[in-house]
PDB file of N, CA and C in Angstrom:
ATOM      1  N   UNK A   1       6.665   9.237   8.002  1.00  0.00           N
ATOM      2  CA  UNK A   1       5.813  10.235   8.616  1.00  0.00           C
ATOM      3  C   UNK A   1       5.408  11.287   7.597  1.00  0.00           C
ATOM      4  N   UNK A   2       6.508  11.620   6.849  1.00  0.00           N
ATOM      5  CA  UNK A   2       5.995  12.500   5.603  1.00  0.00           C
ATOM      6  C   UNK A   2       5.308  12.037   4.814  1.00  0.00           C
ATOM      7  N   UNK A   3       5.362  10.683   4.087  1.00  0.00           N
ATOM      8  CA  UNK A   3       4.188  10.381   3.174  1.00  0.00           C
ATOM      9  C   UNK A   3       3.048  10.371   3.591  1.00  0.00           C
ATOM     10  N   UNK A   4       3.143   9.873   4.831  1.00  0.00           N
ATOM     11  CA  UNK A   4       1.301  10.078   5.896  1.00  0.00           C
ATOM     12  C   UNK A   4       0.969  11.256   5.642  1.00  0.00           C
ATOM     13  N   UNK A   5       1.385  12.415   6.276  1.00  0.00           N
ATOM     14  CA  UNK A   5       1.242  13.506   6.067  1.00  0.00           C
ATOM     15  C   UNK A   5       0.517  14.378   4.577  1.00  0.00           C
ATOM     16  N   UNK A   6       1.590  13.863   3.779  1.00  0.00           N
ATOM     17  CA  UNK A   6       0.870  14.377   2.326  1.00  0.00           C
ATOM     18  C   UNK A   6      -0.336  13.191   1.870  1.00  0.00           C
ATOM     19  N   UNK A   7      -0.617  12.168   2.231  1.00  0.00           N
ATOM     20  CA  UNK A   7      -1.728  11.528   2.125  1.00  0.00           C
ATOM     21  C   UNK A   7      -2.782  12.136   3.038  1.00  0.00           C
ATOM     22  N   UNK A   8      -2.746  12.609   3.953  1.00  0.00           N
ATOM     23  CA  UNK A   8      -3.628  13.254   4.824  1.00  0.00           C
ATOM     24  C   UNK A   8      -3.998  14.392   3.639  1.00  0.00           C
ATOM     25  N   UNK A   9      -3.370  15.184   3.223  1.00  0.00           N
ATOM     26  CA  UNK A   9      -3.172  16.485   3.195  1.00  0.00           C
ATOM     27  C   UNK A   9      -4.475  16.033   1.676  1.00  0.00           C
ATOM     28  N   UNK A  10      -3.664  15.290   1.236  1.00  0.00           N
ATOM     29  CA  UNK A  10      -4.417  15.046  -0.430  1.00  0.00           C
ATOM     30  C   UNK A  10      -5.926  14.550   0.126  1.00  0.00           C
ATOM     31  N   UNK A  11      -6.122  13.835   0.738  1.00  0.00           N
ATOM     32  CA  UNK A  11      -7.626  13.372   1.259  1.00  0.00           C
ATOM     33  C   UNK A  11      -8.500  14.800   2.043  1.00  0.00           C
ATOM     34  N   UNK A  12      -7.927  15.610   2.517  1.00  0.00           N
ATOM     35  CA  UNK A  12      -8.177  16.426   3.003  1.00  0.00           C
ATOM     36  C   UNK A  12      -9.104  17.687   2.269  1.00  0.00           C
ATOM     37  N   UNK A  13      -8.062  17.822   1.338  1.00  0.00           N
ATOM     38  CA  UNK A  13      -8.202  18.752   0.052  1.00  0.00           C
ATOM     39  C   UNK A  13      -9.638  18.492  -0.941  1.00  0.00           C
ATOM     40  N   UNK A  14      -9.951  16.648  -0.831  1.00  0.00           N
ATOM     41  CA  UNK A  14     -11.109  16.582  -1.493  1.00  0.00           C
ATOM     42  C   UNK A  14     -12.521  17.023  -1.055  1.00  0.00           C
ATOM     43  N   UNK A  15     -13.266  17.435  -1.348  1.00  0.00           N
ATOM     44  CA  UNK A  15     -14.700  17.853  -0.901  1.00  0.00           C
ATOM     45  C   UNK A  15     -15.910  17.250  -2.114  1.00  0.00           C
ATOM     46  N   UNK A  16     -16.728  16.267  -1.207  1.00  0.00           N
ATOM     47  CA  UNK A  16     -17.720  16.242  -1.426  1.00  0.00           C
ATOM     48  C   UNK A  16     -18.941  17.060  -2.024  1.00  0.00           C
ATOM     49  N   UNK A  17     -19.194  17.461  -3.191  1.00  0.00           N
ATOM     50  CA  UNK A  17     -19.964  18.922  -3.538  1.00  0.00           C
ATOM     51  C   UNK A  17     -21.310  17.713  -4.261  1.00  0.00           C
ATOM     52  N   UNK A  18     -21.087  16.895  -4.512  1.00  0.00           N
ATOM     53  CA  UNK A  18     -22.228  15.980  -4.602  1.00  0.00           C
ATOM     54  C   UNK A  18     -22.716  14.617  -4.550  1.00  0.00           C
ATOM     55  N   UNK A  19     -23.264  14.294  -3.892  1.00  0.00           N
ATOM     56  CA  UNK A  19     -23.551  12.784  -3.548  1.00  0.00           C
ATOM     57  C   UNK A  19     -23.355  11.994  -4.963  1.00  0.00           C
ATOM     58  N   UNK A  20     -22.852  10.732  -4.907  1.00  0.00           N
ATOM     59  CA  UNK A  20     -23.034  10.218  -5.574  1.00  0.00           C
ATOM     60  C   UNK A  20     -23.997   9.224  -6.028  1.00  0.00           C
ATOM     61  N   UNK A  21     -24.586   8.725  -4.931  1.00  0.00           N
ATOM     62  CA  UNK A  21     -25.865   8.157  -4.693  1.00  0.00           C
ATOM     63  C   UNK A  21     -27.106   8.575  -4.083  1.00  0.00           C
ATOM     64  N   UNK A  22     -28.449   8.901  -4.651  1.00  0.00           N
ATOM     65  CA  UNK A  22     -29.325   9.912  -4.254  1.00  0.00           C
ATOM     66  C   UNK A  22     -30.358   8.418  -4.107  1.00  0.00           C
ATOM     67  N   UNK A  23     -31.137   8.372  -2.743  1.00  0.00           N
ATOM     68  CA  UNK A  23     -31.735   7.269  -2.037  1.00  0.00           C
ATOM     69  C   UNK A  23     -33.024   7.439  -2.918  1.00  0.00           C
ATOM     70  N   UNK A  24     -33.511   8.324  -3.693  1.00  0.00           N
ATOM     71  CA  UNK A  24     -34.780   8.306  -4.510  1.00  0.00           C
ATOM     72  C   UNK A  24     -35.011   8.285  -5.956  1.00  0.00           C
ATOM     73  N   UNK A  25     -33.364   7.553  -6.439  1.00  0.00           N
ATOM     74  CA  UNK A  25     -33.300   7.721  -7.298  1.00  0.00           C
ATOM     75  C   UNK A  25     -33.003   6.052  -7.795  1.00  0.00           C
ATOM     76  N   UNK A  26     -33.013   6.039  -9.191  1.00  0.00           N
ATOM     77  CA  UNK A  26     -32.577   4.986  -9.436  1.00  0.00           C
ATOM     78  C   UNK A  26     -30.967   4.538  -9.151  1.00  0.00           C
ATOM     79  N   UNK A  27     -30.933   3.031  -8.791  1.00  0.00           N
ATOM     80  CA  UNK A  27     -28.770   3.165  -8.843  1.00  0.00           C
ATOM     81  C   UNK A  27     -28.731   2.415  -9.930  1.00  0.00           C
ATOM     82  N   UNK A  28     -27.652   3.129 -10.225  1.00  0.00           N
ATOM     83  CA  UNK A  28     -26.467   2.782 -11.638  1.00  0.00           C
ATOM     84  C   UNK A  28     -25.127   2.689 -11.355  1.00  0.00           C
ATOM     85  N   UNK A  29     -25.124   0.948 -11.159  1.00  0.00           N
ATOM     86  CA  UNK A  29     -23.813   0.655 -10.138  1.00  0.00           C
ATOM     87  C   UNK A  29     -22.495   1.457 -11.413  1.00  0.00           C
ATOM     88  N   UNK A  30     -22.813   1.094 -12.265  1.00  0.00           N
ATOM     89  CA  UNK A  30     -21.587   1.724 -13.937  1.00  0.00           C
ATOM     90  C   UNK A  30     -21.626   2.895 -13.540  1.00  0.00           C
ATOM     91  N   UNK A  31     -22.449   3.786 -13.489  1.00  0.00           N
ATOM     92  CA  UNK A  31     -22.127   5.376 -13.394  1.00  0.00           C
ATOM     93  C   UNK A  31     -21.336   5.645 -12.368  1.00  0.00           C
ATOM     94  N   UNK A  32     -21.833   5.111 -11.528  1.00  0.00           N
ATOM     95  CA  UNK A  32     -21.243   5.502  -9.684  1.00  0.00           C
ATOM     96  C   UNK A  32     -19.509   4.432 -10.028  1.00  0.00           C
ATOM     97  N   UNK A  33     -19.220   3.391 -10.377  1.00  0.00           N
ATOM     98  CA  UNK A  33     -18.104   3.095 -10.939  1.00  0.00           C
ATOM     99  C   UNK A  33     -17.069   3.821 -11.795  1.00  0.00           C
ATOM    100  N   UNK A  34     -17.980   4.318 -12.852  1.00  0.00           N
ATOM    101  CA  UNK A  34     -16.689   5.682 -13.036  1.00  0.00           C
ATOM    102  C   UNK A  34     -16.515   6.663 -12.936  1.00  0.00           C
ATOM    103  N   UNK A  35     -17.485   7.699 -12.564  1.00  0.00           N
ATOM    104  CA  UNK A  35     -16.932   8.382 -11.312  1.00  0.00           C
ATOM    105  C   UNK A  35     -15.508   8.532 -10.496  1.00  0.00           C
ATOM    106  N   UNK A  36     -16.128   7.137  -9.688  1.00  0.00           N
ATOM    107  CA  UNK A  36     -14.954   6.777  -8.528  1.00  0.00           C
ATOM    108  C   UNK A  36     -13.713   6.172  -9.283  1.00  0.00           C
ATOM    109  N   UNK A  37     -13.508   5.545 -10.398  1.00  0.00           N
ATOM    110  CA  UNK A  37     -12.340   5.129 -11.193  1.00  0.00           C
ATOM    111  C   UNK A  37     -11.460   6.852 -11.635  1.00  0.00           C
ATOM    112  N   UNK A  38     -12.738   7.701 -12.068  1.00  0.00           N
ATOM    113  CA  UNK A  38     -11.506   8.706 -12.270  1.00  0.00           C
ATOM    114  C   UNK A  38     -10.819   9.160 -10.909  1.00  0.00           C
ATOM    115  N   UNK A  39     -11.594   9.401 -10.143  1.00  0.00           N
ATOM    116  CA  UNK A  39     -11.181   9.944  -8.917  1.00  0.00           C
ATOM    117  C   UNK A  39      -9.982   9.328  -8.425  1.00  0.00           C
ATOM    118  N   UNK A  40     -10.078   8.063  -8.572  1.00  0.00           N
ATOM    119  CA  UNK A  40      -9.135   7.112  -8.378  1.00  0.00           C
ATOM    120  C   UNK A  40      -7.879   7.198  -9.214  1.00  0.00           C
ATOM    121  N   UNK A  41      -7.949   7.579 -10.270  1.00  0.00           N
ATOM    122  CA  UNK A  41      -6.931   7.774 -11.017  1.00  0.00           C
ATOM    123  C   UNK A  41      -6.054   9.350 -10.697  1.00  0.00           C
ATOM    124  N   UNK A  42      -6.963  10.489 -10.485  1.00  0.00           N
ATOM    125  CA  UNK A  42      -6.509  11.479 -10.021  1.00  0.00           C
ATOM    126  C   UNK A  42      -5.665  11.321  -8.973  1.00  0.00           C
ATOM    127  N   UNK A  43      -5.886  10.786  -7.630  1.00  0.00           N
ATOM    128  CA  UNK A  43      -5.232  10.298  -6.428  1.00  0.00           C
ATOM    129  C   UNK A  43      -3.946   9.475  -6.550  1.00  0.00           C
ATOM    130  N   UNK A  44      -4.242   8.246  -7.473  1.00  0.00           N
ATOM    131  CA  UNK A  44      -3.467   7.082  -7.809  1.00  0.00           C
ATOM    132  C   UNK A  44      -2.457   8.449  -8.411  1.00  0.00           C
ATOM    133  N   UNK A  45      -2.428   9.178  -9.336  1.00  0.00           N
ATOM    134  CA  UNK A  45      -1.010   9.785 -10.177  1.00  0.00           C
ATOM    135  C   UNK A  45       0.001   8.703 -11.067  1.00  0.00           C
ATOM    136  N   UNK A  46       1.157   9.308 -10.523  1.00  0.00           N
ATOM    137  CA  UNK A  46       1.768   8.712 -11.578  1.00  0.00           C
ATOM    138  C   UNK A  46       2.570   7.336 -10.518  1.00  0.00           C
ATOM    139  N   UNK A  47       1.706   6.339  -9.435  1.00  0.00           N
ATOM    140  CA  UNK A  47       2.305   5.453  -9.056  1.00  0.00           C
ATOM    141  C   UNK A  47       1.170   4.622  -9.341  1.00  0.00           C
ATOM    142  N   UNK A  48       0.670   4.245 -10.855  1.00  0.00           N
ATOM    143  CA  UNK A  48       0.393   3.265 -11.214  1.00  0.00           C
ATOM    144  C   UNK A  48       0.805   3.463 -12.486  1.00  0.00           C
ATOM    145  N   UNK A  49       0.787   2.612 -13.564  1.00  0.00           N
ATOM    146  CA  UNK A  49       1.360   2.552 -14.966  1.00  0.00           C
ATOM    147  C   UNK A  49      -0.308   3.212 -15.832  1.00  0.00           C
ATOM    148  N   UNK A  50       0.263   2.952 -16.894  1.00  0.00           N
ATOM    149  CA  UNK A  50      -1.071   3.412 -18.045  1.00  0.00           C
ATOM    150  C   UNK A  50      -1.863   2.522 -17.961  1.00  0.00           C
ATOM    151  N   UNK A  51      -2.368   1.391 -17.788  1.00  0.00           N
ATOM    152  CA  UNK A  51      -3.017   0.286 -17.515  1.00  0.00           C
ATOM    153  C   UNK A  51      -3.576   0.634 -16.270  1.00  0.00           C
ATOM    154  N   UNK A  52      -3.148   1.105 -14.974  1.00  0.00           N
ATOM    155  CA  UNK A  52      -4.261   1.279 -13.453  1.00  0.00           C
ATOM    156  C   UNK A  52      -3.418   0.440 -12.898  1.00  0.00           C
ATOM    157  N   UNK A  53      -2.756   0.104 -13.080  1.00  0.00           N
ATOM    158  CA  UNK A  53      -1.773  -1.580 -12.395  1.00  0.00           C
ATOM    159  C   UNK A  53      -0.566  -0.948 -11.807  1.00  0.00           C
ATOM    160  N   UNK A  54      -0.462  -0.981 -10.166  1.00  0.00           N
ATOM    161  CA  UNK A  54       0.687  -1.130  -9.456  1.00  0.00           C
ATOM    162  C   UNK A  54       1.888  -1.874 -10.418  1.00  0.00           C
ATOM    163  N   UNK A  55       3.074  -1.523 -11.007  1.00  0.00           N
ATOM    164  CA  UNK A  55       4.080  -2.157 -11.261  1.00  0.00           C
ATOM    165  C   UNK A  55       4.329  -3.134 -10.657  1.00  0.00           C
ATOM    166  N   UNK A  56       4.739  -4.227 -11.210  1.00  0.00           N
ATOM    167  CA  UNK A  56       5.231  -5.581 -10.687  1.00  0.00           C
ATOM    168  C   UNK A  56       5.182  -6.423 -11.626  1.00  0.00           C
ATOM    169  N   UNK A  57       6.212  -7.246 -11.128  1.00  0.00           N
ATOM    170  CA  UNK A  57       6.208  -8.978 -12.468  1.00  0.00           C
ATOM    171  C   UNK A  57       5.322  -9.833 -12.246  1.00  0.00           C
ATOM    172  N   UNK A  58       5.374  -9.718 -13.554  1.00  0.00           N
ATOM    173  CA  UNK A  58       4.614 -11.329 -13.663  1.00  0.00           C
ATOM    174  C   UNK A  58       3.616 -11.027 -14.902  1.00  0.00           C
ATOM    175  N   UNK A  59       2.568 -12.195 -14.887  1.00  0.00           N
ATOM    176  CA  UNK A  59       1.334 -11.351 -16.118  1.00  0.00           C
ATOM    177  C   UNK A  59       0.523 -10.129 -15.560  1.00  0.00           C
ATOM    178  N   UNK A  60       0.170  -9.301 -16.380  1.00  0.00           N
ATOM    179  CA  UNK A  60      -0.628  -8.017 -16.560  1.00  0.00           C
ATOM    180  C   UNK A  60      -2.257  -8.730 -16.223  1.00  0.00           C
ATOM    181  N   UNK A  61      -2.902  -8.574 -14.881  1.00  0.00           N
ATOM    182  CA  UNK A  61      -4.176  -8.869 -14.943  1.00  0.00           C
ATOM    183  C   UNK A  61      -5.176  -8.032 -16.165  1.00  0.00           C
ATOM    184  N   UNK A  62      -6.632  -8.625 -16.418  1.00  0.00           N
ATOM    185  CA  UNK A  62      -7.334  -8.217 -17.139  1.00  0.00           C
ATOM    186  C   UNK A  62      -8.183  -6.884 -16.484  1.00  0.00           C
ATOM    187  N   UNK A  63      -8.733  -6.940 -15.124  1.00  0.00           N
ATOM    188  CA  UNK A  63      -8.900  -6.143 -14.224  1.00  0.00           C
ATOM    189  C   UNK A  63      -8.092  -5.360 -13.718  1.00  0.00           C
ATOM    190  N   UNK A  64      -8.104  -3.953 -13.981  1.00  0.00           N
ATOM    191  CA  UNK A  64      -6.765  -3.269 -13.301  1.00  0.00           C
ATOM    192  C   UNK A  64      -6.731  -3.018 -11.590  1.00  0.00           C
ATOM    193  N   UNK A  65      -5.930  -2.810 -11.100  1.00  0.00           N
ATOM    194  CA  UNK A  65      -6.060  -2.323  -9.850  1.00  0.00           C
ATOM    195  C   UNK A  65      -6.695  -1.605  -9.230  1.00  0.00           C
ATOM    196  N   UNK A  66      -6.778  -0.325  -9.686  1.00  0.00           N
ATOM    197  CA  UNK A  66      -7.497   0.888  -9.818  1.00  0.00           C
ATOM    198  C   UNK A  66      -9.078   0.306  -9.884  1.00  0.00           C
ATOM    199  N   UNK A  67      -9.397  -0.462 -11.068  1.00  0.00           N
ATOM    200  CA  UNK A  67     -10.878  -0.440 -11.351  1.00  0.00           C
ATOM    201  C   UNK A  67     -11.198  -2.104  -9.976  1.00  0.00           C
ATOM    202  N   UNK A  68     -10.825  -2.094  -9.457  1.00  0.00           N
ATOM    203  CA  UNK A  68     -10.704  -2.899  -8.123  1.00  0.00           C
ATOM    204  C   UNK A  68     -10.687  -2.393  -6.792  1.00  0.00           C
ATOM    205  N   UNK A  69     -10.140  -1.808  -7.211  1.00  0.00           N
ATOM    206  CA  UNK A  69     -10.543  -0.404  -5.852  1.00  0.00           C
ATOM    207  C   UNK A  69     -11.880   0.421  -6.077  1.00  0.00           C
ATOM    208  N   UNK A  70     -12.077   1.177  -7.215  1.00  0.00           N
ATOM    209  CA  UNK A  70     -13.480   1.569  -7.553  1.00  0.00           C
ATOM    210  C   UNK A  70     -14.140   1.038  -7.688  1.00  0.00           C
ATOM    211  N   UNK A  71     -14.105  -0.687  -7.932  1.00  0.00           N
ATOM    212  CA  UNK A  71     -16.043  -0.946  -7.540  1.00  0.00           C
ATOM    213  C   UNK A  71     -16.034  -1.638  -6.295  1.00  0.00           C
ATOM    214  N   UNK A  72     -15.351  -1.777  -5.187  1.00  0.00           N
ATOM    215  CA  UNK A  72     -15.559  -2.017  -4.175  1.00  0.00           C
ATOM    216  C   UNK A  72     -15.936  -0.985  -3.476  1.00  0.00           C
ATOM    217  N   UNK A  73     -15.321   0.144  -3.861  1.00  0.00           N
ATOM    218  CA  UNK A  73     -15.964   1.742  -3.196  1.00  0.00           C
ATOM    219  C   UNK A  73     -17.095   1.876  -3.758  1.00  0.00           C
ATOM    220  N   UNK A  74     -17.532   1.517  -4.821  1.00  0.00           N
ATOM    221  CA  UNK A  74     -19.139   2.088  -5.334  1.00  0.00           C
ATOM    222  C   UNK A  74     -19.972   0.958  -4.631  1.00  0.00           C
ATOM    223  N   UNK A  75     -19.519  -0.351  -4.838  1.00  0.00           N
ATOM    224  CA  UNK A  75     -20.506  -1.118  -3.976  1.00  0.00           C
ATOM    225  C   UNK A  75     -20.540  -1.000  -2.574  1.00  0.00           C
ATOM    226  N   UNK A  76     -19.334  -0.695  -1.659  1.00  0.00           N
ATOM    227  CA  UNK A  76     -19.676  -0.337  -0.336  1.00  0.00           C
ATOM    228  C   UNK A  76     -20.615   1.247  -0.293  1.00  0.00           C
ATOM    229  N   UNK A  77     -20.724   1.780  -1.324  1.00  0.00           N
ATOM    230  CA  UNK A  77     -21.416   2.988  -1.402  1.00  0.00           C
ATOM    231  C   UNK A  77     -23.145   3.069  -1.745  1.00  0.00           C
ATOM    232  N   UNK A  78     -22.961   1.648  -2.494  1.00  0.00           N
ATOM    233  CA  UNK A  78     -24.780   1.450  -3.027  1.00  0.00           C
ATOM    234  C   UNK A  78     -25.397   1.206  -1.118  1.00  0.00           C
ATOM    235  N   UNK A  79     -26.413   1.762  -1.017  1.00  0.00           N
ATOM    236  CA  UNK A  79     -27.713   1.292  -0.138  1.00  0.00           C
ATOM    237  C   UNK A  79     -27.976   0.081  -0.211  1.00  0.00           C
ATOM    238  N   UNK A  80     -28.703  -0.607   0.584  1.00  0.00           N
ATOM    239  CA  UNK A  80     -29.326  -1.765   0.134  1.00  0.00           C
ATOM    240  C   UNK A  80     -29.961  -1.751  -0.065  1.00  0.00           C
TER     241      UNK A  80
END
């Protein structure tokens, strides 16, 4: 119940001060990708490693976690 809580609290705290996608503009799926990768990293903290990768065995993917989460958020974010 407490980790909910401070996950609320941290999502809460963020504010929107500028779109990231402007409908009259050109899209730049890369820009809008890192962006959301730092953001992602801010949030993520220190429960991913230096790599973006949830800890765990086995091989080290080439794609980190993190940058797997940010372009599915930038592409659910592009317009069509």
């Amino acid at each position: 119940m407490f980790k909910k809580l401070c996950i609320l609290l941290i999502f809460s705290k963020l504010k929107v001060t500028k779109l990231l996608i402007d409908k009259y503009r050109m899209h730049n799926l890369y820009a809008i990708f890192a962006k959301l990768l730092n953001i992602c990293k801010q949030i993520a903290g220190n429960l991913v490693n230096e790599s973006g990768n949830v800890p765990r065995r086995g091989v080290v993917p080439k794609f980190s976690d993190l940058e797997v989460v940010a372009l599915n958020m930038a592409s659910e974010a592009a317009p069509y």
